[in-house]
Protein backbone atom coordinates (compact mmCIF):
# COMPACT_ATOMS: atom_id res chain seq x y z
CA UNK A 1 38.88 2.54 -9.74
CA UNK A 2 36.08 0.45 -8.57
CA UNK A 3 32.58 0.82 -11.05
CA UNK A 4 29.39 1.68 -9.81
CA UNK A 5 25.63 1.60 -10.86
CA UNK A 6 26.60 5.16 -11.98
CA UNK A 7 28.69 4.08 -14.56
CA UNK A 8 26.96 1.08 -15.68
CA UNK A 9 23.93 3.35 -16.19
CA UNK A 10 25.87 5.99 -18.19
CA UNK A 11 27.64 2.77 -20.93
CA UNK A 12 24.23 1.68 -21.21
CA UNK A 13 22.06 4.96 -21.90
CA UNK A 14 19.51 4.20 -19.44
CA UNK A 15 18.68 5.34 -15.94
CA UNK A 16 19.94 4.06 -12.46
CA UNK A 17 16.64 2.85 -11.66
CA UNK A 18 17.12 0.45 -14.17
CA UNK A 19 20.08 -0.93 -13.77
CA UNK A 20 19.04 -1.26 -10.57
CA UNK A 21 15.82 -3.79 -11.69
CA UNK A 22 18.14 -5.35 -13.58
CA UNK A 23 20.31 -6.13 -10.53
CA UNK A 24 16.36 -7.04 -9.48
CA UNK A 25 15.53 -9.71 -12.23
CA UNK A 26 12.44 -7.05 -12.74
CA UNK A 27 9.96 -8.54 -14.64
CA UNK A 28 9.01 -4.87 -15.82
CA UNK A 29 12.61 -4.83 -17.98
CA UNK A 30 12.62 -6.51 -21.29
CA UNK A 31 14.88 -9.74 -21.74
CA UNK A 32 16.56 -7.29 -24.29
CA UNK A 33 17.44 -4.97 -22.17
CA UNK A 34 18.67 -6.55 -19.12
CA UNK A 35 21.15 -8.65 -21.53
CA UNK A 36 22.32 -5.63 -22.75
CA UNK A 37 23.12 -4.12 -19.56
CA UNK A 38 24.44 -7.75 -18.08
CA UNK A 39 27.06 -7.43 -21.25
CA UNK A 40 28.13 -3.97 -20.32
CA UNK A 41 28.18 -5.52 -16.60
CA UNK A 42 30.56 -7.98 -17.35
CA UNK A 43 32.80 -6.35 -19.74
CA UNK A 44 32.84 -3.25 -17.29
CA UNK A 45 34.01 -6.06 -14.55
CA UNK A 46 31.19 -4.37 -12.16
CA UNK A 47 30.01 -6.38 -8.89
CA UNK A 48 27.36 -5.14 -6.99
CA UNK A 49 28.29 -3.01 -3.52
CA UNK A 50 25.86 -6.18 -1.81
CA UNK A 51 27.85 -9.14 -3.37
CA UNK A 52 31.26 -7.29 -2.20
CA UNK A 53 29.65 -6.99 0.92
CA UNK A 54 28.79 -10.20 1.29
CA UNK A 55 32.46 -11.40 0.61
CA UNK A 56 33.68 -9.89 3.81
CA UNK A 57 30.49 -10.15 5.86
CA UNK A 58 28.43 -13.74 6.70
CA UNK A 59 24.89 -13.30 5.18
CA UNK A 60 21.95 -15.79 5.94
CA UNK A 61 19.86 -14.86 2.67
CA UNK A 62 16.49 -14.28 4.43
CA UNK A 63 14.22 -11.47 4.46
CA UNK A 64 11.98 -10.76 7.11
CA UNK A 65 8.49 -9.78 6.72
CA UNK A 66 7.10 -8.43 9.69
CA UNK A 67 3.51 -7.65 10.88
CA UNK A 68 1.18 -7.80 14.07
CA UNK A 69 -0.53 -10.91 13.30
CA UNK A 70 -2.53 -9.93 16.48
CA UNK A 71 -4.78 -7.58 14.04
CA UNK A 72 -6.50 -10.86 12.88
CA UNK A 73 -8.90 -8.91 10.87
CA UNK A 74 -6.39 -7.53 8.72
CA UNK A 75 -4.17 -10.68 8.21
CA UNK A 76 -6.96 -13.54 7.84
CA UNK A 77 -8.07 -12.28 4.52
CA UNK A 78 -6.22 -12.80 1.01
CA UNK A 79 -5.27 -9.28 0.59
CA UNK A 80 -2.37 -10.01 3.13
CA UNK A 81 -1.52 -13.15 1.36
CA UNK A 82 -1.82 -10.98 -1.92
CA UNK A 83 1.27 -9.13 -0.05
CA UNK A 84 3.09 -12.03 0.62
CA UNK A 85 3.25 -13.42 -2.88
CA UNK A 86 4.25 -10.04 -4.47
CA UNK A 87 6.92 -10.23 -2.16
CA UNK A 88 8.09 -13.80 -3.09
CA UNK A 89 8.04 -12.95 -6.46
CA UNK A 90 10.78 -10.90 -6.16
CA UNK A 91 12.87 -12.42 -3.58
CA UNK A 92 12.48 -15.93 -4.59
CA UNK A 93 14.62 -15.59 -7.68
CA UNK A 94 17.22 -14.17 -6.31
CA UNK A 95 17.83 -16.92 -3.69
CA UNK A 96 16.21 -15.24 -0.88
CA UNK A 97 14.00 -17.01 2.04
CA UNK A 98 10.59 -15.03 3.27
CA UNK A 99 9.85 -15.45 6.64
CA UNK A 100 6.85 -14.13 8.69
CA UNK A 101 7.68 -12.50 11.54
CA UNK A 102 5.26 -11.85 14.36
CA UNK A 103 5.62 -8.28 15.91
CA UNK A 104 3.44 -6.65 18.45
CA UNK A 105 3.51 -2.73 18.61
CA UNK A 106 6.03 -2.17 21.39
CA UNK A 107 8.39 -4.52 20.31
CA UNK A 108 10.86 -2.52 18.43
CA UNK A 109 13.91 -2.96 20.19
CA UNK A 110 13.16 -7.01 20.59
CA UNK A 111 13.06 -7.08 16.98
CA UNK A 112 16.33 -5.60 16.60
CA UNK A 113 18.25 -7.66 18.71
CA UNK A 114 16.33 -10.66 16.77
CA UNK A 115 17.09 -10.21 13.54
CA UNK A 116 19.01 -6.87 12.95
CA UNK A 117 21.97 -7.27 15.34
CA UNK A 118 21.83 -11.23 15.62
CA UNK A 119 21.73 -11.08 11.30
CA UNK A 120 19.17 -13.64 11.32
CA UNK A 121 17.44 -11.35 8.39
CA UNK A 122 19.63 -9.67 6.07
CA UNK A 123 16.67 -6.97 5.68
CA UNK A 124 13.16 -6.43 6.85
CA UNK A 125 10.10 -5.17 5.32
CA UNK A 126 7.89 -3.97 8.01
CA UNK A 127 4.14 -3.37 8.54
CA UNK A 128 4.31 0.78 9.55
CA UNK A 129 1.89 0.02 12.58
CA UNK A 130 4.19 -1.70 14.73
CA UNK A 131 7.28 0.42 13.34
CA UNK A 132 7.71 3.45 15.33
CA UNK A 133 9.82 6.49 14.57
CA UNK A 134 12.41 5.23 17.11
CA UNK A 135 13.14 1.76 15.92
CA UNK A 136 12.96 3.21 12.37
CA UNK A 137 15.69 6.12 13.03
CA UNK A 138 17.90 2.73 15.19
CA UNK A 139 17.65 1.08 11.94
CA UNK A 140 19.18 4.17 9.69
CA UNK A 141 21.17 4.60 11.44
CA UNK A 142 22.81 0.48 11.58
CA UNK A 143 22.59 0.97 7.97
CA UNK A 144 20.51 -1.79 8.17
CA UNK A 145 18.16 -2.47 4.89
CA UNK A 146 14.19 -2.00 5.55
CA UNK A 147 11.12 -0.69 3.98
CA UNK A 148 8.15 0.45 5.81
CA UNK A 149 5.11 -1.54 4.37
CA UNK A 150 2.54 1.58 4.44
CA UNK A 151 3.51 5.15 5.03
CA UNK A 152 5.37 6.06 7.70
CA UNK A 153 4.63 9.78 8.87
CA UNK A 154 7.42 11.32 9.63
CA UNK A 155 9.68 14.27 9.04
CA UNK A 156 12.52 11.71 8.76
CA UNK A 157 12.89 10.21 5.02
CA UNK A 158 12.77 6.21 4.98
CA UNK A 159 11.91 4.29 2.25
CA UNK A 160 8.14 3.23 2.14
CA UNK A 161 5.43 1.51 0.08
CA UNK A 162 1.93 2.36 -0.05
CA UNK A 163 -1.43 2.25 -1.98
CA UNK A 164 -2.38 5.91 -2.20
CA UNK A 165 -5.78 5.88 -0.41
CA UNK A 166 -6.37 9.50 -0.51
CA UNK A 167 -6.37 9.49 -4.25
CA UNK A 168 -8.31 6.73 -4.32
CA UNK A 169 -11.09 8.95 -2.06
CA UNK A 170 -10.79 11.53 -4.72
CA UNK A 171 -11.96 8.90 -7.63
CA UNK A 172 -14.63 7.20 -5.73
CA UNK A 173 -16.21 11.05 -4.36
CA UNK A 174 -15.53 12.43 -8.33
CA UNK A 175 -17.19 9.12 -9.78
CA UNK A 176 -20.38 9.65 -7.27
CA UNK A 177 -20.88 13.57 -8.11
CA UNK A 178 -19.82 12.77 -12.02
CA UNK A 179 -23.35 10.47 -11.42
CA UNK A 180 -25.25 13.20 -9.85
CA UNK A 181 -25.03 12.59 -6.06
CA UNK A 182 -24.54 15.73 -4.12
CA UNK A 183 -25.27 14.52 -0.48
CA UNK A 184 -22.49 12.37 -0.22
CA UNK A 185 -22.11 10.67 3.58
CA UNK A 186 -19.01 8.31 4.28
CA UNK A 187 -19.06 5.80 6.80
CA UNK A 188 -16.97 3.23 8.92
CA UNK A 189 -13.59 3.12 9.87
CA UNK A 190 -11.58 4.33 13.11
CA UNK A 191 -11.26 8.51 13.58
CA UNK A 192 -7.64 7.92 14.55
CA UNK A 193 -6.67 5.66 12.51
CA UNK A 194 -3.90 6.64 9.87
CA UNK A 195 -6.36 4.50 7.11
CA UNK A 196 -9.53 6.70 8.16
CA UNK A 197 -7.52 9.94 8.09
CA UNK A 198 -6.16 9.26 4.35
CA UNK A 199 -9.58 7.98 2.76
CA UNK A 200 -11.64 10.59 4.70
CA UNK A 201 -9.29 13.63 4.21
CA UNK A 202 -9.85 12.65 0.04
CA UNK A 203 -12.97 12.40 0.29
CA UNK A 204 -13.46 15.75 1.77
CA UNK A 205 -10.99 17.90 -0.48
CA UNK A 206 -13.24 17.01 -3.59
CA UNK A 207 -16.00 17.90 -2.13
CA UNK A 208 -14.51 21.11 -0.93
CA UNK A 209 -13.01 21.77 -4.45
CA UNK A 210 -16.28 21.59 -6.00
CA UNK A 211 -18.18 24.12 -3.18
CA UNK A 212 -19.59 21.05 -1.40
CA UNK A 213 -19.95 21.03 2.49
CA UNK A 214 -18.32 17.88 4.13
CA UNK A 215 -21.76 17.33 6.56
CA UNK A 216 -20.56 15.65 9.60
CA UNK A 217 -24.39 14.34 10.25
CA UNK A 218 -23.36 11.83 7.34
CA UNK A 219 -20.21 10.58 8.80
CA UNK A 220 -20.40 7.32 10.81
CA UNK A 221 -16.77 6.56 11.85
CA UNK A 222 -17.74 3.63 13.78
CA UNK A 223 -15.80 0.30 12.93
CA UNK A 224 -14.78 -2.19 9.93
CA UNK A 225 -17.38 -4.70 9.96
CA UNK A 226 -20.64 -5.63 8.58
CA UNK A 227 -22.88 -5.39 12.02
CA UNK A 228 -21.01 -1.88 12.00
CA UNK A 229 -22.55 -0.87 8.92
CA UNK A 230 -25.60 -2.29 8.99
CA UNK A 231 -26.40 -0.46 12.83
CA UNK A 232 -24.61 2.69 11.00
CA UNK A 233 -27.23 2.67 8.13
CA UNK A 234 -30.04 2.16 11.21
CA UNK A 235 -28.75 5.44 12.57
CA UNK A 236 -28.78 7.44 9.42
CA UNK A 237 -32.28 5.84 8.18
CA UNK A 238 -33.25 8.02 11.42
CA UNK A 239 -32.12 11.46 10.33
CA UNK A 240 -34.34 14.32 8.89
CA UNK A 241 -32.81 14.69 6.03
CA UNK A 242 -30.69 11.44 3.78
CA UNK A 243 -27.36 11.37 2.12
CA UNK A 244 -28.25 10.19 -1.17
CA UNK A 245 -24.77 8.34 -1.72
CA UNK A 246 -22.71 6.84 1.01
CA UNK A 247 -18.98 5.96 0.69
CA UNK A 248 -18.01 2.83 2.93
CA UNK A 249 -14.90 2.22 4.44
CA UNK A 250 -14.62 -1.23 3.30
CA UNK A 251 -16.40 -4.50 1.75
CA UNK A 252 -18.05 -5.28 5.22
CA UNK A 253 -19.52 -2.20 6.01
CA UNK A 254 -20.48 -1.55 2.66
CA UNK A 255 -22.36 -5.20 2.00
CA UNK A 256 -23.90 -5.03 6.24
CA UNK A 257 -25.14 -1.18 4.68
CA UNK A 258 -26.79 -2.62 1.69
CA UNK A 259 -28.32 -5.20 3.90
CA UNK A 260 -30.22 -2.41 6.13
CA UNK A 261 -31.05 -0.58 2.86
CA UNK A 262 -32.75 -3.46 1.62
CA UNK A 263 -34.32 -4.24 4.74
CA UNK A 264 -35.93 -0.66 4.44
CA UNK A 265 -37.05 -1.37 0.66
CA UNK A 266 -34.39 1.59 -0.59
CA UNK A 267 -33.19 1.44 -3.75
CA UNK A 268 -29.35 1.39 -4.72
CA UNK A 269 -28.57 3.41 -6.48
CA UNK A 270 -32.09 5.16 -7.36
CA UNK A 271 -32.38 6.65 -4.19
CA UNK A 272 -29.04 6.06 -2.65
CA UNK A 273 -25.72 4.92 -4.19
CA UNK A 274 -23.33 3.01 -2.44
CA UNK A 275 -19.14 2.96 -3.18
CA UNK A 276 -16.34 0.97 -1.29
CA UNK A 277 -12.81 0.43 -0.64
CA UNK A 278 -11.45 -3.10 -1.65
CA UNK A 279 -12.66 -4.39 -4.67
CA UNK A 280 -12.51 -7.47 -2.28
CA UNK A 281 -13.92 -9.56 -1.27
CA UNK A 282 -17.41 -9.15 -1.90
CA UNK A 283 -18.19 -6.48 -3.98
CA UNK A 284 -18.45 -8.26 -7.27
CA UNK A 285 -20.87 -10.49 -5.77
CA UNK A 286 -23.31 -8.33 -3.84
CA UNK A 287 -27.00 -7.11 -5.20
CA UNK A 288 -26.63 -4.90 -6.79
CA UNK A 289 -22.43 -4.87 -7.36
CA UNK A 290 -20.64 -2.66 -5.46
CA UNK A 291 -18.64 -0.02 -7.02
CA UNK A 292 -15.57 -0.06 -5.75
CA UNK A 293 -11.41 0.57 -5.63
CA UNK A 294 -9.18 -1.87 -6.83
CA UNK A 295 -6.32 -1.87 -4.31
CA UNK A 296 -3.52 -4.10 -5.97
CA UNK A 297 -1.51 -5.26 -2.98
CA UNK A 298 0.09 -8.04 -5.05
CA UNK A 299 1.67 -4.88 -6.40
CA UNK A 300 2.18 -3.38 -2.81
CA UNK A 301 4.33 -6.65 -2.10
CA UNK A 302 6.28 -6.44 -5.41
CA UNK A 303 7.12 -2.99 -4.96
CA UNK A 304 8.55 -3.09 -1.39
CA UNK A 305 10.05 -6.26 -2.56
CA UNK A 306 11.85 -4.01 -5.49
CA UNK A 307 13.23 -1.04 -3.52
CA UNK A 308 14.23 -3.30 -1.02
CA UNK A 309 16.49 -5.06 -2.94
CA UNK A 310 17.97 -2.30 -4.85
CA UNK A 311 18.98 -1.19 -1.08
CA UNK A 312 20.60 -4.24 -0.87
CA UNK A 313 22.48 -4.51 -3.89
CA UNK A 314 23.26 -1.11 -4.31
CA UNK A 315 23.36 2.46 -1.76
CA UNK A 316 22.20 4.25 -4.35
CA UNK A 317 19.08 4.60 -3.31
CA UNK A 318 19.72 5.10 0.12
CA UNK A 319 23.02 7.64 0.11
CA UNK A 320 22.04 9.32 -3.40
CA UNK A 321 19.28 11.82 -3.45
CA UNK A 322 20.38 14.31 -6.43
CA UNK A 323 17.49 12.51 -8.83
CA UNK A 324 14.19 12.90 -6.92
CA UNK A 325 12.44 10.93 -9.67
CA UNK A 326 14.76 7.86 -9.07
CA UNK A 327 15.35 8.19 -5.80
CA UNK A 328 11.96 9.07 -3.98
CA UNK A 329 11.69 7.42 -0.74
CA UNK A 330 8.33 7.45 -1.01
CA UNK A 331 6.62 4.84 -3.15
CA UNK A 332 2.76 5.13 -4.25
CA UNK A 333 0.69 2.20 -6.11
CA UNK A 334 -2.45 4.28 -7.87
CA UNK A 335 -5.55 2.61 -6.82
CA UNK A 336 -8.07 1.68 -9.92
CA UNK A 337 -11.50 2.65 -10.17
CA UNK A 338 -14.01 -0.16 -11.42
CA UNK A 339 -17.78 0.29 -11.57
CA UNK A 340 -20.30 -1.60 -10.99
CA UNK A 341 -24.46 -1.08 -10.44
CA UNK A 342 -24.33 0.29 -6.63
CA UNK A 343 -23.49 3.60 -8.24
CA UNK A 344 -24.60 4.34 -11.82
CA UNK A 345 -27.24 7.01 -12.63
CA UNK A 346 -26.02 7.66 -15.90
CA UNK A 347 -24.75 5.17 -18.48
């Protein structure tokens, strides 16, 4: 009878999940441990369901990373090449090639036929705004290994990574009231966009939870950049009554913000604080420092990296959902809260 992950998990005492980073070469897994579990491995004669695989079908030992690079905004900075070393990290050592794939929204199908059904990828992680629900049920349904690189919102249950941005709303709007600030505005971003939505939508249930109103007057969802904030800040210097904290959709709006402010000889934080998203790339450098949230997306490309390849060496993950806790298609990286002199009231 042929052994599986199940049964290499049960010999060793431990769960599947780590077998399965094992399998990975996870740097989170003790050299103890993973010798252990290679002993039981090897006495227990197991081979993994991906190396049995690959007996009987060719495999070209390249993963496929796949974005818009079109959105030149979001891949010229080193958060995207944060993603692509996390990613290396884990597929480097086990005798994988990366490659960058260029994908326009719209091009589902053509990616299919490129590297699915041609098997010039033996699995893809993909950026979730150029994977639509179609191409992603085509792909389930090939059996064909991916992971959505962001949330993918859908009622259909495929395996994605993602920085939780909502609770990362909820720390920055907690940190701002835990300083005092009541009149809390939040500006930048897209209204549609699935980034906006998350941030805002945290932002908002604090301040619901603690009897706040959300005042729409103090919401300027009107772009990513720094002219955007600075012409934003313009408006709101113009109302009758000020927001005396403002939460900014990223480092450029936030810095082009605290440009106007300074302009107008307002104090941060005195008179108004100021919080961002990104602790890059400027906010340790601005005057005064910008509070901020640490987004780890080294992490985000180790973590897709990870559940990747325990779909390839094993279907657990994929066929065997009796243990939510190990087999969650959803995977969250908790953003970290660091603070800095744009904010503080109270030391």
């Amino acid at each position: 009878m042929k052994v599986t992950i199940n049964d290499i998990a049960k010999a060793a005492n431990v769960a599947k999940s780590t077998v399965s980073k094992v399998l990975n070469n996870s740097p989170h897994i003790s050299d103890a441990t993973k010798d252990r579990i290679r002993t039981i491995m090897k006495e227990m004669n197991y081979i993994p369901s991906s190396i049995a695989t690959g007996l009987a079908k060719r495999r070209c030992n390249n993963i496929a990373l796949m974005i818009d690079l079109s959105r030149r905004n979001d891949f010229l900075n080193n958060l995207f090449y944060n993603i692509i070393g996390g990613v290396e990290s884990i597929v480097g050592p086990q005798n994988y090639d990366l490659t960058i794939c260029n994908v326009t929204q719209g091009e589902g199908r053509k990616f299919l036929n490129r590297y699915a059904l041609s098997q010039k990828a033996d699995a893809i992680i993909i950026d979730n705004s150029i994977l639509d629900k179609e191409t992603a049920a085509d792909l389930e349904k090939m059996k064909f290994p991916f992971v959505a690189l962001g949330d993918l919102e859908t009622e259909q249950r495929f395996h994605s990574v993602d920085i939780d941005n909502r609770l990362g709303a909820k720390k920055i709007t907690e940190h701002l009231l835990s300083q005092g600030y009541r009149r809390i505005g939040f500006i930048g971003g897209q209204k549609n966009e699935s980034l906006f939505l998350r941030r805002f939508s945290g932002y908002t249930d604090i301040l619901r939870s603690k009897g706040l109103n959300v005042n729409p007057v103090w919401c300027f969802p009107e772009g990513n950049n720094e002219e955007n904030g600075y012409e934003i800040i313009k408006k709101m210097l113009t109302l009758p009554i000020l927001p005396d904290a403002i939460i900014c959709m990223n480092n450029y709006v936030a810095y082009g913000a605290l440009r106007r402010l300074q302009e107008k000889g307002i104090s941060v934080p005195e008179e108004i604080g100021i919080v961002t998203f990104d602790n890059e790339p400027l906010a340790p450098y601005t005057t005064p420092p910008l509070t901020s949230l640490h987004m780890d997306t080294f992490e985000l490309g180790v973590k897709s990296a990870e559940v990747l390849m325990d779909i390839i060496h094993d279907n657990t993950l994929a066929n065997d959902v009796t243990d939510i806790e190990e087999t969650a298609f959803q995977t969250w990286i908790e953003p970290q809260l660091v603070v800095r002199g744009s904010s503080v009231r109270y030391k």
